[in-house]
Each structure stands twice: as C-alpha cells, then as structure tokens.
C-alpha atoms as a PDB file:
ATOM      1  CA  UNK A   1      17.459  22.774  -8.453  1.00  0.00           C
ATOM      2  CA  UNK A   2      15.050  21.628  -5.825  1.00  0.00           C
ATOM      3  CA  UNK A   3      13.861  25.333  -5.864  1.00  0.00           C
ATOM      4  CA  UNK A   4      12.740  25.274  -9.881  1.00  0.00           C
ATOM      5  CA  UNK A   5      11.569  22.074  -9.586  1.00  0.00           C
ATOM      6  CA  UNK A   6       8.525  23.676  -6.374  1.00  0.00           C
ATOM      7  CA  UNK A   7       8.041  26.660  -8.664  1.00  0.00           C
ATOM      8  CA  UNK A   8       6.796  24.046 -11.677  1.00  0.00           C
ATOM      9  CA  UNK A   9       4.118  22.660  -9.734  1.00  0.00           C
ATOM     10  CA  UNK A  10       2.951  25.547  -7.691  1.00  0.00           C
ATOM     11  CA  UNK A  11       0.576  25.485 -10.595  1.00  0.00           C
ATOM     12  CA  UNK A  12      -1.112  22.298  -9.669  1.00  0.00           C
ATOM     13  CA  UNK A  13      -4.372  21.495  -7.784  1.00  0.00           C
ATOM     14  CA  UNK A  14      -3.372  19.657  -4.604  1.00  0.00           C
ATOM     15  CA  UNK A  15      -5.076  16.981  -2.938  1.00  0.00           C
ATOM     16  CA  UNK A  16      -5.676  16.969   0.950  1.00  0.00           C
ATOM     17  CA  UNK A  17      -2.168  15.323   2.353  1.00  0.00           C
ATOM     18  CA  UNK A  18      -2.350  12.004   4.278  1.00  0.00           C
ATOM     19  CA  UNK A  19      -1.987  11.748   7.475  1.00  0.00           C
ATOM     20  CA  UNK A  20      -0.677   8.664   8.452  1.00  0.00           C
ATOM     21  CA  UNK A  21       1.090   6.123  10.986  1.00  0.00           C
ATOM     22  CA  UNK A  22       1.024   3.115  13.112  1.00  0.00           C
ATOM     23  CA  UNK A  23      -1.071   3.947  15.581  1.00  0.00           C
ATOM     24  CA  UNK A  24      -3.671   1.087  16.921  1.00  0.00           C
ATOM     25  CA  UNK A  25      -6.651   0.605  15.122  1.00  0.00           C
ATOM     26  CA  UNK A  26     -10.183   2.446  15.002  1.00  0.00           C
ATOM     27  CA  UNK A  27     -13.158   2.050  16.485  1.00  0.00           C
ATOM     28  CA  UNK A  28     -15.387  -1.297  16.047  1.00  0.00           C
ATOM     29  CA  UNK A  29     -16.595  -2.509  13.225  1.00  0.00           C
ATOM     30  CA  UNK A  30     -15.738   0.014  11.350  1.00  0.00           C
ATOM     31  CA  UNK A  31     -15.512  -0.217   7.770  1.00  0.00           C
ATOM     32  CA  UNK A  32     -11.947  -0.443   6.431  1.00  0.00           C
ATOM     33  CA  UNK A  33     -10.069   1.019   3.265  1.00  0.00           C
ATOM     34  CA  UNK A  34      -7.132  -1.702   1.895  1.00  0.00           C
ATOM     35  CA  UNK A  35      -4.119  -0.944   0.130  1.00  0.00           C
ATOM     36  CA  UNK A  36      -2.213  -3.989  -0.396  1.00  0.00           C
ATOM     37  CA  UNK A  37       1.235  -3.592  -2.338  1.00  0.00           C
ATOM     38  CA  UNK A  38       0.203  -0.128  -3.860  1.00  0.00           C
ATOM     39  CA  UNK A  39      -3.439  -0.928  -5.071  1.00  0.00           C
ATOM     40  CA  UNK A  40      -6.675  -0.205  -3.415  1.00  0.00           C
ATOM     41  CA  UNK A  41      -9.017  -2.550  -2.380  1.00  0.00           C
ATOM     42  CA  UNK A  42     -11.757  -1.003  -1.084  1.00  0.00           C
ATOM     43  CA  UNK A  43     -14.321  -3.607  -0.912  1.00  0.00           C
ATOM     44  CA  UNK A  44     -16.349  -2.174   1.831  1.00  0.00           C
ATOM     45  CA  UNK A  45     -15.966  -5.486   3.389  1.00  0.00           C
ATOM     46  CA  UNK A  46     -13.206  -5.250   5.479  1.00  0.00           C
ATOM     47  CA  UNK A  47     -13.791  -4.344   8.989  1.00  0.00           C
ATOM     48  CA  UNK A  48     -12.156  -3.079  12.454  1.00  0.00           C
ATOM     49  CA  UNK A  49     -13.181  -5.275  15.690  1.00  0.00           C
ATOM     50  CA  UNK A  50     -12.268  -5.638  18.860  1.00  0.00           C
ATOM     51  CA  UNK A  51      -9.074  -2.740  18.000  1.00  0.00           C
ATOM     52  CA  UNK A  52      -8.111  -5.286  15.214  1.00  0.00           C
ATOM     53  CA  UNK A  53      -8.673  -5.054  11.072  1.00  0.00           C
ATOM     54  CA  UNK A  54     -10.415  -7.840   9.914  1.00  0.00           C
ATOM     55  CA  UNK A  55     -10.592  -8.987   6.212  1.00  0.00           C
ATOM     56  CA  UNK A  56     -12.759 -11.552   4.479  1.00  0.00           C
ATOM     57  CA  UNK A  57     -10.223 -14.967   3.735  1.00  0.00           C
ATOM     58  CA  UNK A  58     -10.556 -14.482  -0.062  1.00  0.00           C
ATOM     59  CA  UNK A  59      -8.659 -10.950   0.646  1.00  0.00           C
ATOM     60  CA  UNK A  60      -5.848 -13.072   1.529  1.00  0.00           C
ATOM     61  CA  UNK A  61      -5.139 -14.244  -2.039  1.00  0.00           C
ATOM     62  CA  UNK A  62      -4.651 -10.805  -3.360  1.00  0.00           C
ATOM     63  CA  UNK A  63      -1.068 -10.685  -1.350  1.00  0.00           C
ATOM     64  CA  UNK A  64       1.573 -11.722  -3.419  1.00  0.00           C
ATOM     65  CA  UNK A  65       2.736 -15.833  -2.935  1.00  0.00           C
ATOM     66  CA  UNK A  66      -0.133 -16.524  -0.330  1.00  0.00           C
ATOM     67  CA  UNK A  67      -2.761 -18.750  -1.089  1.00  0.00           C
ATOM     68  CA  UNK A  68      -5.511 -19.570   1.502  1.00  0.00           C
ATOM     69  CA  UNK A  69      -7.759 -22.731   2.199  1.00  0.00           C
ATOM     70  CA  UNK A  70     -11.016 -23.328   4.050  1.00  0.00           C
ATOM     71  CA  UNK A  71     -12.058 -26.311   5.900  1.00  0.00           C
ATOM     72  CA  UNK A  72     -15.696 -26.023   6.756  1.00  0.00           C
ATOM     73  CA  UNK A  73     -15.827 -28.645   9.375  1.00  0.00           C
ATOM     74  CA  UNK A  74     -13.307 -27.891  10.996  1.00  0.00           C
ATOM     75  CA  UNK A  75     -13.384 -23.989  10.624  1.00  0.00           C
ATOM     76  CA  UNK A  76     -10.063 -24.110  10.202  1.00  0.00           C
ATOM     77  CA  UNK A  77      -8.174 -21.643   7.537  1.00  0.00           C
ATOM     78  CA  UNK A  78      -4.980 -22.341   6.377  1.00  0.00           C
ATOM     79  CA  UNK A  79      -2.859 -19.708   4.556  1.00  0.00           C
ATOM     80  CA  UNK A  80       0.339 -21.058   2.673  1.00  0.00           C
ATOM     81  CA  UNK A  81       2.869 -18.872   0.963  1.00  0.00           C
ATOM     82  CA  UNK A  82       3.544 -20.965  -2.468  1.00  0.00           C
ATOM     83  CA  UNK A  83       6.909 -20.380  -2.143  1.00  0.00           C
ATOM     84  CA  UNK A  84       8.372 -21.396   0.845  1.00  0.00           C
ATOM     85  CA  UNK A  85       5.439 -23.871   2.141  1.00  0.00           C
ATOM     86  CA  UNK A  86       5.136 -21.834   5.354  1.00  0.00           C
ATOM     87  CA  UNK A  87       2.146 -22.283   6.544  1.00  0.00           C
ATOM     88  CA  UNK A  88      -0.023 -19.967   9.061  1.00  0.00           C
ATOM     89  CA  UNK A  89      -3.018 -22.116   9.996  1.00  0.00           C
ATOM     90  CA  UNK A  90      -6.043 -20.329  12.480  1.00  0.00           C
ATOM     91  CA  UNK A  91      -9.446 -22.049  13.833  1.00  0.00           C
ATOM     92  CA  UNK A  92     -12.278 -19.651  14.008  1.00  0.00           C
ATOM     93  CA  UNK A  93     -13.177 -18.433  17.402  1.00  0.00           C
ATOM     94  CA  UNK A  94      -9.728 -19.987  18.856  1.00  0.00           C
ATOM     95  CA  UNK A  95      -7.244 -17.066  19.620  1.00  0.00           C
ATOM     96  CA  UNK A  96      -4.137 -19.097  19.501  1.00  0.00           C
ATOM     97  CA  UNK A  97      -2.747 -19.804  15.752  1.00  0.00           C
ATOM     98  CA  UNK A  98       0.075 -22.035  14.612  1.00  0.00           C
ATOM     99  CA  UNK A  99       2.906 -21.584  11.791  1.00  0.00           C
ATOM    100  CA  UNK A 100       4.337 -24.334  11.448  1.00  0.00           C
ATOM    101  CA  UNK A 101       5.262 -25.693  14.357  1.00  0.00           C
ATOM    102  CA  UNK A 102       5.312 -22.616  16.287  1.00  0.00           C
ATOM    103  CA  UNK A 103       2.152 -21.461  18.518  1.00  0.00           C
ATOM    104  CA  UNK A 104       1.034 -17.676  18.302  1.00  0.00           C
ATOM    105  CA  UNK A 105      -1.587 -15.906  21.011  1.00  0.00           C
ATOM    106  CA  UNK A 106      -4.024 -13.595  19.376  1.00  0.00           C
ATOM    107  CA  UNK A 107      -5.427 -10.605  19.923  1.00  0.00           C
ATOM    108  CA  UNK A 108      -8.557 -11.371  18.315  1.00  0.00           C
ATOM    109  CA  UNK A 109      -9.397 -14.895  17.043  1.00  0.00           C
ATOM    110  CA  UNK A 110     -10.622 -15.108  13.474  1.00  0.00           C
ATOM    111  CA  UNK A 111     -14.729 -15.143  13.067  1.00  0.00           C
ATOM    112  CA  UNK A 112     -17.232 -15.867  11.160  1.00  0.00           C
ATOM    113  CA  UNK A 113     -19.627 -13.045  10.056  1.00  0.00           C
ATOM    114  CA  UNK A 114     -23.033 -13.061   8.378  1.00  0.00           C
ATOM    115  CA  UNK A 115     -21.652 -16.858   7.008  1.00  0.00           C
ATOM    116  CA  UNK A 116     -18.640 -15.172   5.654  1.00  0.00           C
ATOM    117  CA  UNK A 117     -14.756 -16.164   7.515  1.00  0.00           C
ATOM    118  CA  UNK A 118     -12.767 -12.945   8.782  1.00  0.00           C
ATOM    119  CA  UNK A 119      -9.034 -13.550   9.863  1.00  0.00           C
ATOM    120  CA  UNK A 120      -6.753 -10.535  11.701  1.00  0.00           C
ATOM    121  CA  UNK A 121      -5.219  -8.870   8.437  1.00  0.00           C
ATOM    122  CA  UNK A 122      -2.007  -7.741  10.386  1.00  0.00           C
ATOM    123  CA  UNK A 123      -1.556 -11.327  11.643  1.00  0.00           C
ATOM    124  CA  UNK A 124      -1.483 -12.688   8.783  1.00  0.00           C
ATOM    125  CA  UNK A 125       1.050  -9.712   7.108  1.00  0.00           C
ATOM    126  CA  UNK A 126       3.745  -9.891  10.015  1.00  0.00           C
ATOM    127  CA  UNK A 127       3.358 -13.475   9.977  1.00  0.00           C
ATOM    128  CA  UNK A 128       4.372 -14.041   6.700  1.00  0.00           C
ATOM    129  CA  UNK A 129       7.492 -10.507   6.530  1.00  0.00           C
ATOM    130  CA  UNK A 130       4.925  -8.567   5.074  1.00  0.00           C
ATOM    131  CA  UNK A 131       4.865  -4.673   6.477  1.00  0.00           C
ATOM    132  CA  UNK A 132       1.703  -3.536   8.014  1.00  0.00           C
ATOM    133  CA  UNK A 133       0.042  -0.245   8.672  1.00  0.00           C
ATOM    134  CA  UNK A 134      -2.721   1.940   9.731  1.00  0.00           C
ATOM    135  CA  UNK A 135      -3.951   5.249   8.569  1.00  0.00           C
ATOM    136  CA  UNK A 136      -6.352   6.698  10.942  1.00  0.00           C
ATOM    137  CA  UNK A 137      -7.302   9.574   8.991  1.00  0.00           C
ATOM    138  CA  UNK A 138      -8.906   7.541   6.168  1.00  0.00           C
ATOM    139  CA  UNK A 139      -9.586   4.399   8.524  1.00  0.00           C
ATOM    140  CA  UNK A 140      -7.390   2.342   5.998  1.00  0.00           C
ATOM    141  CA  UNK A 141      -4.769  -0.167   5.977  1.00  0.00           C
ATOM    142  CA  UNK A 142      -1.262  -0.942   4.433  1.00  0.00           C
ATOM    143  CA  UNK A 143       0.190  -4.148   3.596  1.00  0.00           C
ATOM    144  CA  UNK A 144       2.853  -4.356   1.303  1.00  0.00           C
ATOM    145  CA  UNK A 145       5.967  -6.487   0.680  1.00  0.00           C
ATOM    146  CA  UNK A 146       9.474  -5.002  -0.293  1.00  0.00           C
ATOM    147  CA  UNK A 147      12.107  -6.563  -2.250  1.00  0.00           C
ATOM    148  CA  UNK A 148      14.931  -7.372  -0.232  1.00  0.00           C
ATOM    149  CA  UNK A 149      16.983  -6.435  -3.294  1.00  0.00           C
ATOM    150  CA  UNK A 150      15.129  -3.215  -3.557  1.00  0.00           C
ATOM    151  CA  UNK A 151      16.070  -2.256   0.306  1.00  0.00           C
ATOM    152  CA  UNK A 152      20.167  -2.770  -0.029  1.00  0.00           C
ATOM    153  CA  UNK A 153      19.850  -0.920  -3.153  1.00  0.00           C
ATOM    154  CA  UNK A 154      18.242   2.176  -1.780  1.00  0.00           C
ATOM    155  CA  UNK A 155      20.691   2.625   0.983  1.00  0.00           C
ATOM    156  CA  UNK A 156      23.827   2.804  -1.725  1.00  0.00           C
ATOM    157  CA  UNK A 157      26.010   5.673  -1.418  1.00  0.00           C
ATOM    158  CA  UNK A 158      25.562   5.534  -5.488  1.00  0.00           C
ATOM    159  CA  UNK A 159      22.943   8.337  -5.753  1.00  0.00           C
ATOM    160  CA  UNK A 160      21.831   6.732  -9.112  1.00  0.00           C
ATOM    161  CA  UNK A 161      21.631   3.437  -7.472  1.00  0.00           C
ATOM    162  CA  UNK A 162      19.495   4.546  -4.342  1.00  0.00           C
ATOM    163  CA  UNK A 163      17.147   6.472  -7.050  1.00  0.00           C
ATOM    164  CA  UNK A 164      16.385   3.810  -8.923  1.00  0.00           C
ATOM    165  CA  UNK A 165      15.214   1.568  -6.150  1.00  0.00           C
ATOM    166  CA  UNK A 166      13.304   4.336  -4.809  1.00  0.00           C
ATOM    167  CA  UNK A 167      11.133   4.140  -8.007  1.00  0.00           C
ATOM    168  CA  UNK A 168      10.780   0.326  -7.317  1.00  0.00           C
ATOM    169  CA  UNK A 169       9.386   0.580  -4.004  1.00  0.00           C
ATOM    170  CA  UNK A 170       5.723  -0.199  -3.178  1.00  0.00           C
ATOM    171  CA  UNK A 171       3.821   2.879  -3.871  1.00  0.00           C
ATOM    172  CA  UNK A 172       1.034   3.482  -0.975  1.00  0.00           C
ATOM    173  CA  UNK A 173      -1.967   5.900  -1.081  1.00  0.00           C
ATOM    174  CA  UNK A 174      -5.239   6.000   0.942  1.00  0.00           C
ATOM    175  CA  UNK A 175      -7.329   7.668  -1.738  1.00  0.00           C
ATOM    176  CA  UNK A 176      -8.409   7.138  -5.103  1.00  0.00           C
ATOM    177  CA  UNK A 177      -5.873   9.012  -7.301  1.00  0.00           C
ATOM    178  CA  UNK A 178      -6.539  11.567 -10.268  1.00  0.00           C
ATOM    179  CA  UNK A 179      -7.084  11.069 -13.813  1.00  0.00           C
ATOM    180  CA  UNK A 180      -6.525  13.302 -16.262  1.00  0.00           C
ATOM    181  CA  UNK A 181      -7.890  12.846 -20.512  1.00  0.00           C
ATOM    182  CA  UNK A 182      -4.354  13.796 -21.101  1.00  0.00           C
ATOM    183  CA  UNK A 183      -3.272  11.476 -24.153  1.00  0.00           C
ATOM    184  CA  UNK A 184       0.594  11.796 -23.772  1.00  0.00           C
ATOM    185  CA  UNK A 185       2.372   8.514 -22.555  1.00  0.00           C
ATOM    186  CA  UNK A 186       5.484   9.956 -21.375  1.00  0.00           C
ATOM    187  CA  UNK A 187       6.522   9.511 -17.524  1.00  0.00           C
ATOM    188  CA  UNK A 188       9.139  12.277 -16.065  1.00  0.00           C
ATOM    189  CA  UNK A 189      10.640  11.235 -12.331  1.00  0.00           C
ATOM    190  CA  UNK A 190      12.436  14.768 -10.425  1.00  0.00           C
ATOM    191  CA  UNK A 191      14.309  13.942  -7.034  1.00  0.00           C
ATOM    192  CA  UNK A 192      15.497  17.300  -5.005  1.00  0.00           C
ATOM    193  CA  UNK A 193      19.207  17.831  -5.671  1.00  0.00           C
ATOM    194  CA  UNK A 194      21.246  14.958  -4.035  1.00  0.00           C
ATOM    195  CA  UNK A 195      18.021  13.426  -2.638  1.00  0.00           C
ATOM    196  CA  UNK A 196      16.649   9.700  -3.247  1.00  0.00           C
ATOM    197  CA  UNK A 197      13.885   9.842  -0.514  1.00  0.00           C
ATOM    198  CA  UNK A 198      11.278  12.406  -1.586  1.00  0.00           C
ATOM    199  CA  UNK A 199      10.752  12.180  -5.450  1.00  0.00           C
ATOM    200  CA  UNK A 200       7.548  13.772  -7.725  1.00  0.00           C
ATOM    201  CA  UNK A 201       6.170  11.514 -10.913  1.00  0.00           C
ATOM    202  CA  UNK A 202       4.575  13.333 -13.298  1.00  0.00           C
ATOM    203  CA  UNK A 203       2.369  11.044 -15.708  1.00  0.00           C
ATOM    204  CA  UNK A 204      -0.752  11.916 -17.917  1.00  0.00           C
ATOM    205  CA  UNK A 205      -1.087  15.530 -16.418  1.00  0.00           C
ATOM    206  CA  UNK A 206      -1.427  14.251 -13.001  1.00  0.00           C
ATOM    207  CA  UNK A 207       2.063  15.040 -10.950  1.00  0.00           C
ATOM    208  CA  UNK A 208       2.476  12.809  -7.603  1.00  0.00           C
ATOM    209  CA  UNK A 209       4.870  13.441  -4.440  1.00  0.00           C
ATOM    210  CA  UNK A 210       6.128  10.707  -2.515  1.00  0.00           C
ATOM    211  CA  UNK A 211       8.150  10.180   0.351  1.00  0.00           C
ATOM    212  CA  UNK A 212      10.212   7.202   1.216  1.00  0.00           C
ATOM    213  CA  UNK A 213       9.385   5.689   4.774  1.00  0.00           C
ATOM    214  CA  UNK A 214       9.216   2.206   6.125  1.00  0.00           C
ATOM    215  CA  UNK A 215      10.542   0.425   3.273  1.00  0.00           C
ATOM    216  CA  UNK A 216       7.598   2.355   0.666  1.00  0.00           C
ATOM    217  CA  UNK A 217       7.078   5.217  -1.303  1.00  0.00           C
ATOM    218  CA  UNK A 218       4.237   7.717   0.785  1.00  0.00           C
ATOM    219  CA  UNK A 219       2.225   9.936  -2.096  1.00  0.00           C
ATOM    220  CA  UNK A 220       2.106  13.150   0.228  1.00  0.00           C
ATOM    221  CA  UNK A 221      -0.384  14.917  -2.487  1.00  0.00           C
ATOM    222  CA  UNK A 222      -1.219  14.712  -5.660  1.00  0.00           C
ATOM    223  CA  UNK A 223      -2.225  17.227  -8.085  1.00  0.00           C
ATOM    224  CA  UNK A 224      -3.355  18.146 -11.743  1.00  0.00           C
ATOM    225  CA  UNK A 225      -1.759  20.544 -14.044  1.00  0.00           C
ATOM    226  CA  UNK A 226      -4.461  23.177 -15.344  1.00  0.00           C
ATOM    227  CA  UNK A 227      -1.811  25.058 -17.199  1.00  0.00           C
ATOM    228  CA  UNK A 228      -3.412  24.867 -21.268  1.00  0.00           C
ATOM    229  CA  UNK A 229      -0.986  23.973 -23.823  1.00  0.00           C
ATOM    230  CA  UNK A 230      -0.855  26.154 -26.767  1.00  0.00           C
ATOM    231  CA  UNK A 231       0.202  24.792 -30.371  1.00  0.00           C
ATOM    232  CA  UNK A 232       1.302  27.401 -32.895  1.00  0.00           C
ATOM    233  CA  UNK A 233       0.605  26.860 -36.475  1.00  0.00           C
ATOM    234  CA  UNK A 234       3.839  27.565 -38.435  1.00  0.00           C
ATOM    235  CA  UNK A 235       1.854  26.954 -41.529  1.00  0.00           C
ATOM    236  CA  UNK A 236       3.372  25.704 -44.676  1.00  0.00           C
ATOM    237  CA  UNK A 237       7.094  25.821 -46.023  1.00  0.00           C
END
C-alpha cells in the first residue's frame, strides 16, 4: 500500500523540507516568521532579542481565547484568556511577571520599541498551555494550541479513531504553501498502511506530507502535480 501510494507522487515538484526543532532562539533582532495555530503571520514585525522572540502586543490577540490590554501609564500589559479569566500581567522593562497570583522571572522583560510594546512570545504561549517552537532554518516560530480531545483521540488503538484526530491537529509550516489554478474541490487524505502519524493531503493539485510530532501535524514537503489531464471526446450517442 504505502509503496503505490510513493510511486503516485514521485511525479510531484517538491519543496525544500523543513528543518526544524526546539533549539534556543537566533541571533538579535532578527526578524521573525509566525505561525500561530497553522497560519502564517509574517508581519515582518516580530523580532529575536536578547536569545528571546519578541512580538508586537496586538500579535497577542490572534491566539485563540486571549485578549490583551495596555495601560500607558503604567506600561503595564495585561493578557487575559476570555475563558478562564487567567490573567498573565507584565510591566515593560521589569523582568518579573505575575499570573494571577503567582510571580514568574524572565528572561527578557517586555520593551518598548520605536513607540510600539513587545512582550516574550513564548512567555506568553507556555503561560497560558499553549505549545511553543522554533525553527532555525527559516528563523520562525510555532505557537499552537491542541485540543485536549484531539490528543486522547489520536493515541486510540482504533486506527480510524487515531486517523481522524490526526486530520484535526494544528497544521504547522514555515513557508508560504503552493497554489495551483486547479478548479476541482475535492480533498483525498492517504495514511501508510496501519499508520496515523505520517499522512499526505492532496487538495487543488497541490499534495502535502505531514508528520505528527508534539501534539501537530509537520508538512515535511509539499509539491504540485504537473501530470496533464487528458479528456476524451466520446462524441455523440
């Protein structure tokens, strides 16, 4: 099975693979690619300083549940996830932070750059049970939060079980991903025989493989089938 399945897409073009893991971050300032829960954020404003990725607070509100505040006077940022009411709270320039009642030592302290509020992006991830990491060969960053649900299901000794979570996981890429002019709407998933953790997608010409790792779904490559389709006219009855 898994054999046919390699033959098929021998005919795509493949993208470069990514190299990835948690390794501590790049050099300073440093410009920073974001992928938060599977989609790409690449501002060109977040930044690596002092070992530590840095993202502007309004960042903060593209993470599912969090919602983050800004007191000017006090340069104090709050971030609250709207459904528990935790609440992660850090002064600019100050490297200790509080949740709730708790005290937390910093690495780096959140800053102010050019008039614009930075916070430590894997602070505020981990702080809140969100999964966090770095990808030194595109100087990017992961966050992404997985269904608790999602986690018991893929470890089921029901193979049809553990596949279907494995489609539900976060899916996580450090590049922008094809696109094809292919019209055709229809989405085919192959797993290797008896496998749930390495999977291919094939969608609108463009076929994806992922492996599952840390709770997410990997794309490995990526590539685009050039093999021509060819209609035949059967002409009239």
């Amino acid at each position: 099975m898994f054999k046919k399945i390699v033959c098929v897409f021998a005919t795509f073009s493949l993208a470069v693979p990514l190299i990835w893991s948690s390794t501590s971050y790049a050099a300073a300032n440093a410009s920073v690619g974001l992928n938060i829960n599977g989609l790409l954020r690449n501002d060109g404003e977040a930044k690596v300083i002092d070992q530590t990725a840095f993202v502007p607070i309004r960042t903060i509100d593209f993470l599912p549940d969090l919602q983050v505040s800004w007191d000017n006077k006090t340069k104090t940022v709050t971030v609250t996830n709207a459904n528990t009411k935790e609440k992660v709270t850090l002064v600019a320039g100050n490297k200790v932070a509080s949740k709730g009642k708790d005290k937390i030592s910093l690495s780096a302290p959140a800053r102010i750059i050019d008039g614009v509020t930075y916070v430590p992006f894997r602070f505020i991830g981990e702080a809140f049970g969100a999964t966090v990491k770095w990808d030194n060969a595109s100087k990017s960053v992961a966050i992404y939060n997985t269904d608790p649900a999602v986690i018991d299901s893929l470890n089921s000794k029901d193979l049809k079980t553990a596949r279907t979570a494995a489609l539900k996981l976060p899916r996580i890429s450090f590049h922008e991903e094809f696109t094809t002019s292919d019209e055709s709407h229809s989405t085919t998933y192959y797993f290797p025989y008896g496998e749930v953790k390495r999977f291919f997608i094939s969608n609108h010409g463009v076929t994806q493989y992922f492996e599952v790792k840390d709770n997410a779904a990997w794309v490995i490559w990526e590539g685009v089938d050039r093999v021509k389709k060819r209609y035949i006219n059967l002409g009239s009855a």
